[in-house]
Protein backbone atom coordinates (compact mmCIF):
# COMPACT_ATOMS: atom_id res chain seq x y z
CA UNK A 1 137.56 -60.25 90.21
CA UNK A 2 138.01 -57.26 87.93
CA UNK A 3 135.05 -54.58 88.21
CA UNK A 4 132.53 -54.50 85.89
CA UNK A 5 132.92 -51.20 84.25
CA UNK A 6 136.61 -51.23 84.55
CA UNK A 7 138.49 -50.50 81.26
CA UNK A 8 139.91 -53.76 79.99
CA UNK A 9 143.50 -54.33 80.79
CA UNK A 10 146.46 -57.16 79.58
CA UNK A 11 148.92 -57.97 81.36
CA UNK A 12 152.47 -57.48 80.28
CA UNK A 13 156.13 -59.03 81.69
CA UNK A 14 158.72 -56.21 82.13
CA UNK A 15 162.30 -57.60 82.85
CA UNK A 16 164.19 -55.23 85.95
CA UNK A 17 167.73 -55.17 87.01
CA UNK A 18 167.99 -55.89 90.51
CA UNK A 19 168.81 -52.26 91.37
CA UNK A 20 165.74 -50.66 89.29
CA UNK A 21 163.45 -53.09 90.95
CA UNK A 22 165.01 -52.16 94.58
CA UNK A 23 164.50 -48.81 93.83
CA UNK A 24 160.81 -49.31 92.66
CA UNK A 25 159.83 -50.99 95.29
CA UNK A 26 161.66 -48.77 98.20
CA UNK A 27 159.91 -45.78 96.00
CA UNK A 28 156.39 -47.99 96.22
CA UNK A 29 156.88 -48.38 100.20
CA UNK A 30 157.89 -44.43 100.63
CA UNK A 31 155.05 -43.08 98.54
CA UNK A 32 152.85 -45.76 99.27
CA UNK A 33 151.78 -46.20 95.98
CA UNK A 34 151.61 -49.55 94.79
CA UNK A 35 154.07 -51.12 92.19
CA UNK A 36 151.94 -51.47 89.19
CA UNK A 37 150.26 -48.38 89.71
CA UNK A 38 154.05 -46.65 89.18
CA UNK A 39 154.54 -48.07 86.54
CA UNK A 40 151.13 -47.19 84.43
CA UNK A 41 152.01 -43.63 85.69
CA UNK A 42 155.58 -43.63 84.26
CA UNK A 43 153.85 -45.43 81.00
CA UNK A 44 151.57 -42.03 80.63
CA UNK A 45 154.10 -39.94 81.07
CA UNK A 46 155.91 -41.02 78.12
CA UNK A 47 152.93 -41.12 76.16
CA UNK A 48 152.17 -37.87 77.23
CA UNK A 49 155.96 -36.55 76.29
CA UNK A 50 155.31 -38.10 72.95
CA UNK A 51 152.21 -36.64 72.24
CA UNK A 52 154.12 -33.41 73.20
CA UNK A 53 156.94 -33.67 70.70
CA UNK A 54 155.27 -35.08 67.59
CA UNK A 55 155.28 -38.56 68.46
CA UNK A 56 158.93 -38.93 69.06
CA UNK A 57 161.08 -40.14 71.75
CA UNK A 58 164.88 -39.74 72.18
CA UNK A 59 165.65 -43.00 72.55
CA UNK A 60 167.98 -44.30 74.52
CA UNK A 61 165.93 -42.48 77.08
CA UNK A 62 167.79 -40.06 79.07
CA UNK A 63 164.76 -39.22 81.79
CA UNK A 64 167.45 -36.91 83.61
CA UNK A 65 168.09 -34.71 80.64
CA UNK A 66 164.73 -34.30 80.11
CA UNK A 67 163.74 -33.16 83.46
CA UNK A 68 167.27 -30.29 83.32
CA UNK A 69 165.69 -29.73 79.87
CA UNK A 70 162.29 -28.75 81.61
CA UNK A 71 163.54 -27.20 84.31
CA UNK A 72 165.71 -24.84 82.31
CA UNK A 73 162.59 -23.97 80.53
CA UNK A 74 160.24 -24.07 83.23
CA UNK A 75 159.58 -19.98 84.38
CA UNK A 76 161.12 -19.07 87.74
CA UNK A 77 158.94 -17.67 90.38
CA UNK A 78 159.10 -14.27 91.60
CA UNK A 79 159.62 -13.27 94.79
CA UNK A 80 157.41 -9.89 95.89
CA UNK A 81 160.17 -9.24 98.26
CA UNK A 82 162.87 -9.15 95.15
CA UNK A 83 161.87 -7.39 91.83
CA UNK A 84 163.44 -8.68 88.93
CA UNK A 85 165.85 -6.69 86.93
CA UNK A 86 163.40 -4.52 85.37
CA UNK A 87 162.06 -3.57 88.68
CA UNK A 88 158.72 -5.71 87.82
CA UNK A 89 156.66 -7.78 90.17
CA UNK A 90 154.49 -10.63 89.61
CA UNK A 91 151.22 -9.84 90.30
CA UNK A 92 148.17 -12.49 90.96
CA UNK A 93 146.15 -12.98 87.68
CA UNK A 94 142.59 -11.57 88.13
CA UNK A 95 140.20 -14.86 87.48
CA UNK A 96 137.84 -16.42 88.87
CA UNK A 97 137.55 -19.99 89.44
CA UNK A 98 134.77 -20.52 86.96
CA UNK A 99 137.49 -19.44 84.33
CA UNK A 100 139.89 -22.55 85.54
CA UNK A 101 136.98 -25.28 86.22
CA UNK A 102 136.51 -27.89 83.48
CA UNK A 103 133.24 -27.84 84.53
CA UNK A 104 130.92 -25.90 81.78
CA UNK A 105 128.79 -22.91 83.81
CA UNK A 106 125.63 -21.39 82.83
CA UNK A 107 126.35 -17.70 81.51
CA UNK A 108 124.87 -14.78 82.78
């Protein structure tokens, strides 16, 4: 019985090869996350890539290529032991966690 203030949900048939739904399920057992729980996650992923990118999405779908695509783009981090070419070093940023909460805090 679905909870009361749950957010309505409909079902929907997806059609797997045999290998894809191998893999989903060995993935399900290893993470121990349930099946239909990956699946809404992958589902807001793309939503969330297409929100990024105007809307769009590269279709066929090439999830590899994406993820080199954000790697490559994704900054490297800095080892304190190695300075970069420049002779810089990253340095922790000076905030506080009030600054990162979501939470709103009183001023002053």
């Amino acid at each position: 019985m679905p909870k009361r203030n749950a957010t309505p949900t409909a079902a929907y048939t997806v059609r797997l090869t045999a290998d894809d739904k191998a893999w989903l399920e060995a993935t399900s057992q290893r993470t121990n996350v349930p099946v239909p729980t990956l699946l809404v996650w992958a589902i807001r992923a793309l939503q969330q890539y297409a929100e990024a990118h105007n809307g769009t999405i590269p279709t066929p779908v090439d999830i590899r290529a994406l993820w080199k695509q954000a790697e490559a783009n994704a900054p490297q981090p800095v080892d304190p032991e190695h300075p970069d070419e420049e002779g810089l070093v990253a340095q922790p940023l000076p905030i506080g966690r009030s600054q990162v909460s979501r939470r709103k805090h009183k001023a002053g």
